[in-house]
PDB file of N, CA and C in Angstrom:
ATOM      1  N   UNK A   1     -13.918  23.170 -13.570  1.00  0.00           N
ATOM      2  CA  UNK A   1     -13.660  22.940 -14.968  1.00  0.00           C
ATOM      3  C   UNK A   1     -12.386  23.696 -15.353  1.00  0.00           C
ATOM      4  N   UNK A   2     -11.247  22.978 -16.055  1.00  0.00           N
ATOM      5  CA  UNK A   2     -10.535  23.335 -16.238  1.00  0.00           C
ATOM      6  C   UNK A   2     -10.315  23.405 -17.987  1.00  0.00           C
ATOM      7  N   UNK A   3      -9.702  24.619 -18.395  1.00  0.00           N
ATOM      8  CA  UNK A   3      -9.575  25.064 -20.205  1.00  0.00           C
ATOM      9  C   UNK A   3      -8.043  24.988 -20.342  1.00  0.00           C
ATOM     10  N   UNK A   4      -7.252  24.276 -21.247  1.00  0.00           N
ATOM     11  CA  UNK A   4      -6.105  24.184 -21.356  1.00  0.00           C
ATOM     12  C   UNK A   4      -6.603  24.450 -23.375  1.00  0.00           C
ATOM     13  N   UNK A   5      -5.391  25.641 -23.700  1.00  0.00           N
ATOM     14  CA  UNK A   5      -5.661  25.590 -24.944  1.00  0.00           C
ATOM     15  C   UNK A   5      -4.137  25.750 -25.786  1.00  0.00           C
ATOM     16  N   UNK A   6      -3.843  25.046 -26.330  1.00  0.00           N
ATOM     17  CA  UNK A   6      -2.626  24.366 -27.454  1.00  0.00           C
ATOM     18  C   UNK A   6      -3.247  24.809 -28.996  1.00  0.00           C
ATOM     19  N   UNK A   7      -2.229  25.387 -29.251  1.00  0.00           N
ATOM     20  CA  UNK A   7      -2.315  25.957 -30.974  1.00  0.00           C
ATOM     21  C   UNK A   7      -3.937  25.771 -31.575  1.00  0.00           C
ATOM     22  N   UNK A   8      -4.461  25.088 -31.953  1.00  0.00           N
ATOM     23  CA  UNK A   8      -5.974  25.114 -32.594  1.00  0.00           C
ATOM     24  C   UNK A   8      -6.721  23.838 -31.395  1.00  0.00           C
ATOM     25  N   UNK A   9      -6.315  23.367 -30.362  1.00  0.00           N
ATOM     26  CA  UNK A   9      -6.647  22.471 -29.743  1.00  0.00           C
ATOM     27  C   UNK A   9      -7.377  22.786 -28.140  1.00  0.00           C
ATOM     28  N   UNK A  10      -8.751  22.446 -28.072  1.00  0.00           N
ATOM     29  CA  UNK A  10      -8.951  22.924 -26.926  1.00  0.00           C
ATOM     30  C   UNK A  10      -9.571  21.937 -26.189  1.00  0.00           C
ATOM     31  N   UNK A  11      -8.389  21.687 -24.802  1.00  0.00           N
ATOM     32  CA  UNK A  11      -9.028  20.326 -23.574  1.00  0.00           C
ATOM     33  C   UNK A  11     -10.199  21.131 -22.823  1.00  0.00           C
ATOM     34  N   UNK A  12     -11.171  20.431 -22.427  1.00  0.00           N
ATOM     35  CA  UNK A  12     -11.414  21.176 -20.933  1.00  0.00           C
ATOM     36  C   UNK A  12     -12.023  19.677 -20.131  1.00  0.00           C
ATOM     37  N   UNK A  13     -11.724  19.447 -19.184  1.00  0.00           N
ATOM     38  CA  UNK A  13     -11.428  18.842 -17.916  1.00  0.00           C
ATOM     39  C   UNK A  13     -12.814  19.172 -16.971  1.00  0.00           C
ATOM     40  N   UNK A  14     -13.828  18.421 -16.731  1.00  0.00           N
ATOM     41  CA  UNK A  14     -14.645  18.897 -15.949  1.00  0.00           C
ATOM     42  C   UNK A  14     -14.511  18.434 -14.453  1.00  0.00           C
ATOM     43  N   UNK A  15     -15.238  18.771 -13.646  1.00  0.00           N
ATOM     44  CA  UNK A  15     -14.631  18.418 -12.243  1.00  0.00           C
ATOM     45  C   UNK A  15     -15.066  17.200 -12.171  1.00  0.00           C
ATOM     46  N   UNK A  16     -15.942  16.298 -12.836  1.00  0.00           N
ATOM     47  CA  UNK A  16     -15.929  14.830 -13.000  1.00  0.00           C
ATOM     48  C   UNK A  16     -14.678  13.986 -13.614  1.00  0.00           C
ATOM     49  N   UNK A  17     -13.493  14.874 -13.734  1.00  0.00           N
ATOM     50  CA  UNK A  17     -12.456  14.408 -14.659  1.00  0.00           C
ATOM     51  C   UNK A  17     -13.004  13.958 -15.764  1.00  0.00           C
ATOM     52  N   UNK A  18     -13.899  14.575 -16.561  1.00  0.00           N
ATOM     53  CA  UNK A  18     -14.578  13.771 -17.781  1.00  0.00           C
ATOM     54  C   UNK A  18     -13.124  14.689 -18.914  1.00  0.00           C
ATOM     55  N   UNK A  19     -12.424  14.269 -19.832  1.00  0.00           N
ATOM     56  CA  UNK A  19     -11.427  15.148 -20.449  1.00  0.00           C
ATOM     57  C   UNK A  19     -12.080  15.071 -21.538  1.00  0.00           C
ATOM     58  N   UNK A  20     -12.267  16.420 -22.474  1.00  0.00           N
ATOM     59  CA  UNK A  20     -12.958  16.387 -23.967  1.00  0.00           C
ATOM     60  C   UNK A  20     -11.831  17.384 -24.532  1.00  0.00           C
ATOM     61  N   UNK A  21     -11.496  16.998 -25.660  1.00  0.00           N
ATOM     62  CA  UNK A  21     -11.016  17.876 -26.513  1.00  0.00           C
ATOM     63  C   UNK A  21     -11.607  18.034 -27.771  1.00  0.00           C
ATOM     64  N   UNK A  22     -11.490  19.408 -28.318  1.00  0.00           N
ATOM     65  CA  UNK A  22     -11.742  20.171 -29.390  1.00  0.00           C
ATOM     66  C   UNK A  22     -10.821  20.504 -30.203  1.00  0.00           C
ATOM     67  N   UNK A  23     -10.945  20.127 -31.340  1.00  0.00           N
ATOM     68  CA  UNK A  23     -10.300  21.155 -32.264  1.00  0.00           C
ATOM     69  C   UNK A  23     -10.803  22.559 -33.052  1.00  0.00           C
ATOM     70  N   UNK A  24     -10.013  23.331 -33.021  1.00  0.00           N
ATOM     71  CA  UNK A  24     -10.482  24.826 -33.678  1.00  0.00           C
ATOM     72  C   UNK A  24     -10.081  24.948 -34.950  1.00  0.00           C
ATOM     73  N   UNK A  25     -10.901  25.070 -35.969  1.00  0.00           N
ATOM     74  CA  UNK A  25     -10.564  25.372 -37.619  1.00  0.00           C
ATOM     75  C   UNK A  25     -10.963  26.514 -37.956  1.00  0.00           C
ATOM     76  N   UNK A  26      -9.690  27.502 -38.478  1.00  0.00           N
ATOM     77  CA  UNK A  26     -10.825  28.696 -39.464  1.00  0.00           C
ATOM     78  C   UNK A  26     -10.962  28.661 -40.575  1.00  0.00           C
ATOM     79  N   UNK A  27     -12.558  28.683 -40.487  1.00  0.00           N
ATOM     80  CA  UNK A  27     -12.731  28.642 -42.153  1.00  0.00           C
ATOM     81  C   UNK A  27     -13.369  29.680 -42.638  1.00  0.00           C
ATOM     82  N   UNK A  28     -13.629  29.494 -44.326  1.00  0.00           N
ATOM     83  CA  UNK A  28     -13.455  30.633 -44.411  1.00  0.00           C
ATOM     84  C   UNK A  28     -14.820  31.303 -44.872  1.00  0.00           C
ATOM     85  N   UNK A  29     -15.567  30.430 -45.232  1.00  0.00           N
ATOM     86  CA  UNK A  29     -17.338  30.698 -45.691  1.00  0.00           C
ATOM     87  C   UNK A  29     -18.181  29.352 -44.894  1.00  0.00           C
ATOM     88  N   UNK A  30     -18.987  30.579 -44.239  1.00  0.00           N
ATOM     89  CA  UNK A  30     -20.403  29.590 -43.955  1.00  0.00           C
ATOM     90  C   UNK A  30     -21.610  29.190 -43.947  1.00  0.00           C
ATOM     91  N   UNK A  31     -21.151  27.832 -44.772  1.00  0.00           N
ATOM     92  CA  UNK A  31     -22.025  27.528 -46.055  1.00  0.00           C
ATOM     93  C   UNK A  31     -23.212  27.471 -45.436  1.00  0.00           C
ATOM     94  N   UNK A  32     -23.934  26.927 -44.371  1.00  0.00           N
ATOM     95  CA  UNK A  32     -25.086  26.903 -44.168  1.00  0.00           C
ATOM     96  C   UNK A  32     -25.614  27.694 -44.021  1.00  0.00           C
ATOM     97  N   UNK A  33     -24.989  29.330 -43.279  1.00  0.00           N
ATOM     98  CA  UNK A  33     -26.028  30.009 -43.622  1.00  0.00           C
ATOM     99  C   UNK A  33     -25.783  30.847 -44.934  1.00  0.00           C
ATOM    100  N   UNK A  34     -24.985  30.379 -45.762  1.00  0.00           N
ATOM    101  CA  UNK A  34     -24.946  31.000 -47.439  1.00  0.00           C
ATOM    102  C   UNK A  34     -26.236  30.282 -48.052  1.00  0.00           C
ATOM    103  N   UNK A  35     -25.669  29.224 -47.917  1.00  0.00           N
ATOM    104  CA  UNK A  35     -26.887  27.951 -48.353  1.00  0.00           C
ATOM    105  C   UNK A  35     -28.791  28.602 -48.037  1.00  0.00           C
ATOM    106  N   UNK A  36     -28.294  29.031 -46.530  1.00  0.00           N
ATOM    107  CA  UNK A  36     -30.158  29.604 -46.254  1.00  0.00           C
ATOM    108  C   UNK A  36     -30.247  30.862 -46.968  1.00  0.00           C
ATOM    109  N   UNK A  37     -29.562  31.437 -46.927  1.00  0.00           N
ATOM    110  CA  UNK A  37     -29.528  32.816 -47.463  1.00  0.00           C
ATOM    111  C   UNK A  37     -30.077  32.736 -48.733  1.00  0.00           C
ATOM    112  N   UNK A  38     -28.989  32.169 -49.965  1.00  0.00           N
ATOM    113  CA  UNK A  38     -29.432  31.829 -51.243  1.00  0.00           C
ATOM    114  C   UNK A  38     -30.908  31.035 -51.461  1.00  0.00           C
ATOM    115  N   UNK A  39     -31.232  30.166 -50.699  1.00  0.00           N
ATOM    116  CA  UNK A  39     -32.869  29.682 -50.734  1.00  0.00           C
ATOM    117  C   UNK A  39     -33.492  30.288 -50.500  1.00  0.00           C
ATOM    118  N   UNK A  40     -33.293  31.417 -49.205  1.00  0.00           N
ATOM    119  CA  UNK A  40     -34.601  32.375 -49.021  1.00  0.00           C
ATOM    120  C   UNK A  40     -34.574  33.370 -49.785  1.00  0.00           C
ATOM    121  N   UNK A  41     -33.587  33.779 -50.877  1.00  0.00           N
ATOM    122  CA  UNK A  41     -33.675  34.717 -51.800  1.00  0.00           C
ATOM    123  C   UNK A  41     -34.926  34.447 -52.930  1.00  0.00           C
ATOM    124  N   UNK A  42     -34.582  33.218 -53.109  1.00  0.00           N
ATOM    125  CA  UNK A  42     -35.457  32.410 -54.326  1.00  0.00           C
ATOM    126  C   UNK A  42     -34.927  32.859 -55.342  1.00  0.00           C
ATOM    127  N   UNK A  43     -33.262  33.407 -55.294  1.00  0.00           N
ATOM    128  CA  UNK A  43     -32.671  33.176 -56.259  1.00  0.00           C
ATOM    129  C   UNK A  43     -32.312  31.511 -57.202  1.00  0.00           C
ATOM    130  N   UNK A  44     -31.501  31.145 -58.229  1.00  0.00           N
ATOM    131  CA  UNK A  44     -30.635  29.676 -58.726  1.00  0.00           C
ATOM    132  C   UNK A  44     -29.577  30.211 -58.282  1.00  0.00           C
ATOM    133  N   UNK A  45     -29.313  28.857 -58.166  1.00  0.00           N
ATOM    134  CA  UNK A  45     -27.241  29.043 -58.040  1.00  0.00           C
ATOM    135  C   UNK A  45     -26.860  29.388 -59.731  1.00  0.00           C
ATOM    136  N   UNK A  46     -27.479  29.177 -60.518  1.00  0.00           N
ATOM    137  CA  UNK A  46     -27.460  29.556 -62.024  1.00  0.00           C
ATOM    138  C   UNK A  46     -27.188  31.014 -61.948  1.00  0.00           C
ATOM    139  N   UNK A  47     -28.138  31.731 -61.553  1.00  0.00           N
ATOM    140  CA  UNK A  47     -28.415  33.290 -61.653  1.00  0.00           C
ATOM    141  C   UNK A  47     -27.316  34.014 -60.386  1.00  0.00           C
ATOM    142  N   UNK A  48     -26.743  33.505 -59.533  1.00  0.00           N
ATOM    143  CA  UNK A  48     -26.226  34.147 -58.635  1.00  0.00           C
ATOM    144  C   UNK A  48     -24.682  34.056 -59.402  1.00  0.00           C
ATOM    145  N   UNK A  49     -24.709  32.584 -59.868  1.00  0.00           N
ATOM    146  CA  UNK A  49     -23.108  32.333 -60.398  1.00  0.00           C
ATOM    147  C   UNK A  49     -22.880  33.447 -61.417  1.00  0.00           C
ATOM    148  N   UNK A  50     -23.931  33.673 -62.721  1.00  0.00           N
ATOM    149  CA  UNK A  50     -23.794  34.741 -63.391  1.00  0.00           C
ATOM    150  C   UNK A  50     -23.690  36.099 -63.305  1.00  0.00           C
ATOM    151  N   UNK A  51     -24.474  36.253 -61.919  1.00  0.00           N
ATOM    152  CA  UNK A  51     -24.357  37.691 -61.599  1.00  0.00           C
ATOM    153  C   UNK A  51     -23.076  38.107 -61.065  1.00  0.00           C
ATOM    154  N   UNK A  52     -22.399  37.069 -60.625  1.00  0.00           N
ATOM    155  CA  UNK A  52     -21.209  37.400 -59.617  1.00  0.00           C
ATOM    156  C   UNK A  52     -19.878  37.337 -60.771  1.00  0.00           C
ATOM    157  N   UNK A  53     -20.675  36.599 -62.139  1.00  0.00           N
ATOM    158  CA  UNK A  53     -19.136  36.337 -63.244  1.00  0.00           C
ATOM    159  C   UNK A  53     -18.067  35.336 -62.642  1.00  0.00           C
ATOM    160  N   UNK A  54     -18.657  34.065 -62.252  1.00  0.00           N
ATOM    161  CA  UNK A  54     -17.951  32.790 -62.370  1.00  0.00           C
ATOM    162  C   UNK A  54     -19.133  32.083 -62.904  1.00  0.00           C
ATOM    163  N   UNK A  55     -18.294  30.674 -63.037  1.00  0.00           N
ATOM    164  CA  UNK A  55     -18.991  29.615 -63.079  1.00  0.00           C
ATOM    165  C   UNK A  55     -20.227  29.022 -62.128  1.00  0.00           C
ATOM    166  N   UNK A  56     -21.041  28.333 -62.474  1.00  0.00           N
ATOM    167  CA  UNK A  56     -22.062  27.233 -61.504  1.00  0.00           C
ATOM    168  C   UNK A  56     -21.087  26.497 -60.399  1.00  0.00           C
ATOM    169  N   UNK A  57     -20.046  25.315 -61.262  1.00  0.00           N
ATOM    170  CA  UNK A  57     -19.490  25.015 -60.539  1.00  0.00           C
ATOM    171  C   UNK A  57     -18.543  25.672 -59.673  1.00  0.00           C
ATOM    172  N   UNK A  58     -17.547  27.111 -59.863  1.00  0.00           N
ATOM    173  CA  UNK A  58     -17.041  27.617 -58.966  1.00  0.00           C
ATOM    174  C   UNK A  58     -17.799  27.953 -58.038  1.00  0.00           C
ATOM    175  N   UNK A  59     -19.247  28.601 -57.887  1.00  0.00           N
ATOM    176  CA  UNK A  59     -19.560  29.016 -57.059  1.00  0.00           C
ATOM    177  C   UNK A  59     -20.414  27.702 -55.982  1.00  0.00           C
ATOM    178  N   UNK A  60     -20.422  26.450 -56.716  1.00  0.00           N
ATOM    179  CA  UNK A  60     -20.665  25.544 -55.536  1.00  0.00           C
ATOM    180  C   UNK A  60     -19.452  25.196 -54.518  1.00  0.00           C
ATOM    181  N   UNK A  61     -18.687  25.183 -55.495  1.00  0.00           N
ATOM    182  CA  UNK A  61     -17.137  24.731 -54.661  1.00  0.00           C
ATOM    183  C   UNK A  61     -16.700  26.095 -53.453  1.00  0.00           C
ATOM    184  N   UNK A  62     -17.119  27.547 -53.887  1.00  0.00           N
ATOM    185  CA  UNK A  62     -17.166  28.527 -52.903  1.00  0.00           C
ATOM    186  C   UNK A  62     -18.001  28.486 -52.179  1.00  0.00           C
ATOM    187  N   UNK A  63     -19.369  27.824 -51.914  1.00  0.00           N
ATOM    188  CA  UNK A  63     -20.294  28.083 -50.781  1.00  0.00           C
ATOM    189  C   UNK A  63     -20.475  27.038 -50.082  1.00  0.00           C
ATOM    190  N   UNK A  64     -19.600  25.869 -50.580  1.00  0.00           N
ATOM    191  CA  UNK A  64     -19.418  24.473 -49.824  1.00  0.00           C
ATOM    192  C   UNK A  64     -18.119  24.705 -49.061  1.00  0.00           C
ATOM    193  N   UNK A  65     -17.446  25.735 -48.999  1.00  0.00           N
ATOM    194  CA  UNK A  65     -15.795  25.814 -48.799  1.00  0.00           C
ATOM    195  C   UNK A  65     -14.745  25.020 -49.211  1.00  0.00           C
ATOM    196  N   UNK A  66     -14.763  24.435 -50.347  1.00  0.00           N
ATOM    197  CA  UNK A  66     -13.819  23.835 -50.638  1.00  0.00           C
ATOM    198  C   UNK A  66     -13.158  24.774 -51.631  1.00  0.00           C
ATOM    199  N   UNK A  67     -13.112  26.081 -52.055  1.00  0.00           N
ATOM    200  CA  UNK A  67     -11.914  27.224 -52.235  1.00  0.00           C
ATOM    201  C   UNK A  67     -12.613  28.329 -51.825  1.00  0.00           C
ATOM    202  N   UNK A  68     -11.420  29.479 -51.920  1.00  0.00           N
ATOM    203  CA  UNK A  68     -12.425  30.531 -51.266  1.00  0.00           C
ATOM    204  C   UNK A  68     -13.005  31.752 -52.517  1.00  0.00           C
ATOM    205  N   UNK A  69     -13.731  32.843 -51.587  1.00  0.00           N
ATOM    206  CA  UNK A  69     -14.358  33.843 -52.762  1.00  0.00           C
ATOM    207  C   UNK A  69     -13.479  34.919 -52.646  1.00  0.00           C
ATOM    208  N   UNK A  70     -13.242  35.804 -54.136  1.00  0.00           N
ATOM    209  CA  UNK A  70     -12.342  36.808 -53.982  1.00  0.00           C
ATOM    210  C   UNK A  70     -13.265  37.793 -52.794  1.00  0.00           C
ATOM    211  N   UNK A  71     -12.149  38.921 -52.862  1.00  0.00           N
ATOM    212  CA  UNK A  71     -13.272  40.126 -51.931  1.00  0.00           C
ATOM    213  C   UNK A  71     -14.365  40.451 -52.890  1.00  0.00           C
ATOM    214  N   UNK A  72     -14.294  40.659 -54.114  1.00  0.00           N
ATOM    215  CA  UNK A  72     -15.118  41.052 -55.048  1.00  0.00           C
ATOM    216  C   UNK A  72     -16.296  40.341 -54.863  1.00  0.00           C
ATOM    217  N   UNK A  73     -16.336  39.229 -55.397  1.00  0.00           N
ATOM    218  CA  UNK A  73     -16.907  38.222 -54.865  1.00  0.00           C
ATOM    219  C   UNK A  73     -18.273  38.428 -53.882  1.00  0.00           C
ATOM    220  N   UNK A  74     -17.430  38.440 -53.036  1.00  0.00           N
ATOM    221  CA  UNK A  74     -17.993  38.774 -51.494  1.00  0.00           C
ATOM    222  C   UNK A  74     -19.257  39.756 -51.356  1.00  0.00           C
ATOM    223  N   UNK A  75     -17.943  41.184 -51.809  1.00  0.00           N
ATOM    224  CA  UNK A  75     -18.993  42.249 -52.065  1.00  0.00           C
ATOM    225  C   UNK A  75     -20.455  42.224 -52.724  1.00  0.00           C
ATOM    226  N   UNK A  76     -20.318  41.334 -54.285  1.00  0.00           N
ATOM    227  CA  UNK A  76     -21.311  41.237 -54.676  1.00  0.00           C
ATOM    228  C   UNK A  76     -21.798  40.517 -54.139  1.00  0.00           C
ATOM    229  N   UNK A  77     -22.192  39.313 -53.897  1.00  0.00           N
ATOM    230  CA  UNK A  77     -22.826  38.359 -53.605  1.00  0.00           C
ATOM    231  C   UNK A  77     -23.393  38.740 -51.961  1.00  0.00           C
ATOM    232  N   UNK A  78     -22.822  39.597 -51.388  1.00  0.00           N
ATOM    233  CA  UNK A  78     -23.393  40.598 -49.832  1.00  0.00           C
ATOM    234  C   UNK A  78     -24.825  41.154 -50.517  1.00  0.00           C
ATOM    235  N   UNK A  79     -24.358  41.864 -51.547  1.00  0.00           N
ATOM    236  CA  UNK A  79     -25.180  43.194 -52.417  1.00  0.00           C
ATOM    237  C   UNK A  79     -26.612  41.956 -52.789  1.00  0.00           C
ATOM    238  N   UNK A  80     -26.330  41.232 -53.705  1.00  0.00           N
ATOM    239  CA  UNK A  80     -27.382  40.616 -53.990  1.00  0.00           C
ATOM    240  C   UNK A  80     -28.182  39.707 -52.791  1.00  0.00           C
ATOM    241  N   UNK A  81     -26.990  39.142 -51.832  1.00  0.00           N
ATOM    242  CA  UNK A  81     -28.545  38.487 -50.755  1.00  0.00           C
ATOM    243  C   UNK A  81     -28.654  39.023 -49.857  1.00  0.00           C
ATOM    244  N   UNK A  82     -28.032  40.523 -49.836  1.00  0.00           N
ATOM    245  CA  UNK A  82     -28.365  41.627 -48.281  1.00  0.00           C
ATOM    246  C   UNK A  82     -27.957  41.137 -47.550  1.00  0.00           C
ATOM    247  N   UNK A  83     -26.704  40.790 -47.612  1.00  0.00           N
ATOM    248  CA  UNK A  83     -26.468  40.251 -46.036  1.00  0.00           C
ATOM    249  C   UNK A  83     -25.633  41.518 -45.625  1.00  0.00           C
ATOM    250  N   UNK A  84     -26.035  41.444 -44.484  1.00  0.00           N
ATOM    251  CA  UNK A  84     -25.952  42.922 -43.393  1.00  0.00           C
ATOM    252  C   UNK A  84     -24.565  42.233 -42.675  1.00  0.00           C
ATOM    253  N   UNK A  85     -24.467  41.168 -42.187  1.00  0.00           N
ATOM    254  CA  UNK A  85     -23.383  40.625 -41.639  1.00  0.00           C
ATOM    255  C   UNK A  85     -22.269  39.456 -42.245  1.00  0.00           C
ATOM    256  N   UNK A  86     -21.263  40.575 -43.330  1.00  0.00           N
ATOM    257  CA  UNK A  86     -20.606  39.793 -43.759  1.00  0.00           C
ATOM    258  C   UNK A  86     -19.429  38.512 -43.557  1.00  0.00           C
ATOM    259  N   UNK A  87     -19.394  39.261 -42.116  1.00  0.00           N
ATOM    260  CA  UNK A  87     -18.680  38.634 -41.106  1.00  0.00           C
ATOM    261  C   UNK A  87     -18.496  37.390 -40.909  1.00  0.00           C
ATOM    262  N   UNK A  88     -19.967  36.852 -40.640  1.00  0.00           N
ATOM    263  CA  UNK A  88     -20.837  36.326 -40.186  1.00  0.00           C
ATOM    264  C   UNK A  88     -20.944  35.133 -41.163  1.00  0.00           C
ATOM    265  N   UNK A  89     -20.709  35.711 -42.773  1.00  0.00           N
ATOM    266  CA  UNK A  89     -21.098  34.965 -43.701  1.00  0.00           C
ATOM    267  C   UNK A  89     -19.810  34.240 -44.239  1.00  0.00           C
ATOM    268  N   UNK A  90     -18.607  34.975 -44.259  1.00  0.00           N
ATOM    269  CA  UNK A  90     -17.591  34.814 -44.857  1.00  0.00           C
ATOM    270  C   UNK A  90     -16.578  34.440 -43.863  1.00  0.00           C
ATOM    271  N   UNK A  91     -16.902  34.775 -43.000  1.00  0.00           N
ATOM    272  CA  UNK A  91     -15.658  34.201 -41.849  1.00  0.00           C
ATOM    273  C   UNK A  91     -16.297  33.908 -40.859  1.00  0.00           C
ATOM    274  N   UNK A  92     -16.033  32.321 -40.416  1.00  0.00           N
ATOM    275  CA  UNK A  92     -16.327  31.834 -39.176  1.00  0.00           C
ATOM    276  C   UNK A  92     -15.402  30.803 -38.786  1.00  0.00           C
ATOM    277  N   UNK A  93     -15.462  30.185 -37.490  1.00  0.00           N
ATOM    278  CA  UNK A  93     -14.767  30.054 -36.817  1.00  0.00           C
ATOM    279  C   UNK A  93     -15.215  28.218 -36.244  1.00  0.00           C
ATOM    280  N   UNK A  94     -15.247  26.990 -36.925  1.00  0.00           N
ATOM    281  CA  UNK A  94     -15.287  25.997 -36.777  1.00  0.00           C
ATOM    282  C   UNK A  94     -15.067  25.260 -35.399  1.00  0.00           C
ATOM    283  N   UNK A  95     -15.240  24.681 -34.675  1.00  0.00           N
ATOM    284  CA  UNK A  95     -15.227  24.264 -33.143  1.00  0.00           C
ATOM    285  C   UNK A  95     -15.963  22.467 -33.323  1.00  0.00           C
ATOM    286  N   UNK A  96     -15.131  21.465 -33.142  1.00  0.00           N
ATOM    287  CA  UNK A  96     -15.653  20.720 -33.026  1.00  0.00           C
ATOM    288  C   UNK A  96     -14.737  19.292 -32.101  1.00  0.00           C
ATOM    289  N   UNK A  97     -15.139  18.019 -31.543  1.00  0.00           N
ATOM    290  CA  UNK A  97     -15.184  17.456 -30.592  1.00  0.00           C
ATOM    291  C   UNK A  97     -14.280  16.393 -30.933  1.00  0.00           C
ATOM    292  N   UNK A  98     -13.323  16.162 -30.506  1.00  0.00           N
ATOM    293  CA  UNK A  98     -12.259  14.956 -31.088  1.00  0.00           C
ATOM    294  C   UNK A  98     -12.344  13.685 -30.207  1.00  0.00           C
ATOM    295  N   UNK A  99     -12.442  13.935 -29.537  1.00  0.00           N
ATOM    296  CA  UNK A  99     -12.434  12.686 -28.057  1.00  0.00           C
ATOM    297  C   UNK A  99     -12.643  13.314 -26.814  1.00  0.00           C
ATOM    298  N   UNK A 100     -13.422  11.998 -26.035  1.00  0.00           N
ATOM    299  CA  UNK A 100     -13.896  12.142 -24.077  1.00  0.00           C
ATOM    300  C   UNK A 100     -13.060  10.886 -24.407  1.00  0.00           C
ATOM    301  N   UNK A 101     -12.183  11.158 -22.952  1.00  0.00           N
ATOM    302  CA  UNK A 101     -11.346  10.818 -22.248  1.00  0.00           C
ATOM    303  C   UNK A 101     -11.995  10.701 -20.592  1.00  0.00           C
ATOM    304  N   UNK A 102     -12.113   9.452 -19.737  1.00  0.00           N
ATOM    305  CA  UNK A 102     -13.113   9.766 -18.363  1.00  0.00           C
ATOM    306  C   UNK A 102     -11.722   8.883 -17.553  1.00  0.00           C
ATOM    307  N   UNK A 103     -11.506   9.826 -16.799  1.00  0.00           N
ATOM    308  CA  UNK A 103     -10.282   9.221 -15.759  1.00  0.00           C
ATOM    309  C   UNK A 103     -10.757   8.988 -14.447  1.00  0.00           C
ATOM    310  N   UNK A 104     -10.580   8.089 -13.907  1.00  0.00           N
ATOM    311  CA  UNK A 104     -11.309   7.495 -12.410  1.00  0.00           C
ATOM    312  C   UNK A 104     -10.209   7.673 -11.540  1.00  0.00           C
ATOM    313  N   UNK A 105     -10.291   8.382 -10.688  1.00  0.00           N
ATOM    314  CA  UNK A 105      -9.919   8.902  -9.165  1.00  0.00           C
ATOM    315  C   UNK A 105      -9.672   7.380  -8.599  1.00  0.00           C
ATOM    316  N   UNK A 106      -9.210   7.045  -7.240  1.00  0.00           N
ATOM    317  CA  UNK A 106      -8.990   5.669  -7.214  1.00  0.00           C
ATOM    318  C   UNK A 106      -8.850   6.032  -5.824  1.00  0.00           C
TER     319      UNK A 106
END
């Protein structure tokens, strides 16, 4: 198996010549486990948006990633659903499958 990796783009080549590439995105909140987090609180997105001092709708558009959360933000919203790994919550690292490519030996 061979790994060839180009700016956010990753081939790998298996010894079946099967060719798959990936693309790499960083993003910047992840929503699903924000999403579990906030349900197993048994907090609202009502009560979290207020506690944090935005809007309902800003804070859907922040836990869906379509903009991001200040650090402030962050901090609080760590504080209120305990998350121990902010890391984890706020920065991750997207990986997903663009095309198989299968080349036949001859």
């Amino acid at each position: 198996m061979t790994n060839k990796t180009t700016g956010s783009n990753i081939t790998i080549i298996s010894k079946t010549d099967t060719k798959i590439n990936y693309e790499v995105k960083e993003i910047m909140t992840n929503s699903d486990l924000l999403k579990a987090r906030i349900k197993a609180s048994g907090l609202t997105m009502e009560k979290i948006a207020k506690d944090i001092d935005i809007s309902l709708w800003s804070l859907y558009n922040k836990v869906n990633g379509t903009s991001d959360f200040t650090v402030c933000e962050m901090l609080t919203l760590s504080e209120i659903l305990n998350l121990k790994d902010k890391k984890a919550a706020f920065f991750c690292t997207c990986v997903s499958k663009t095309d198989t490519k299968i080349t036949y030996k001859h």
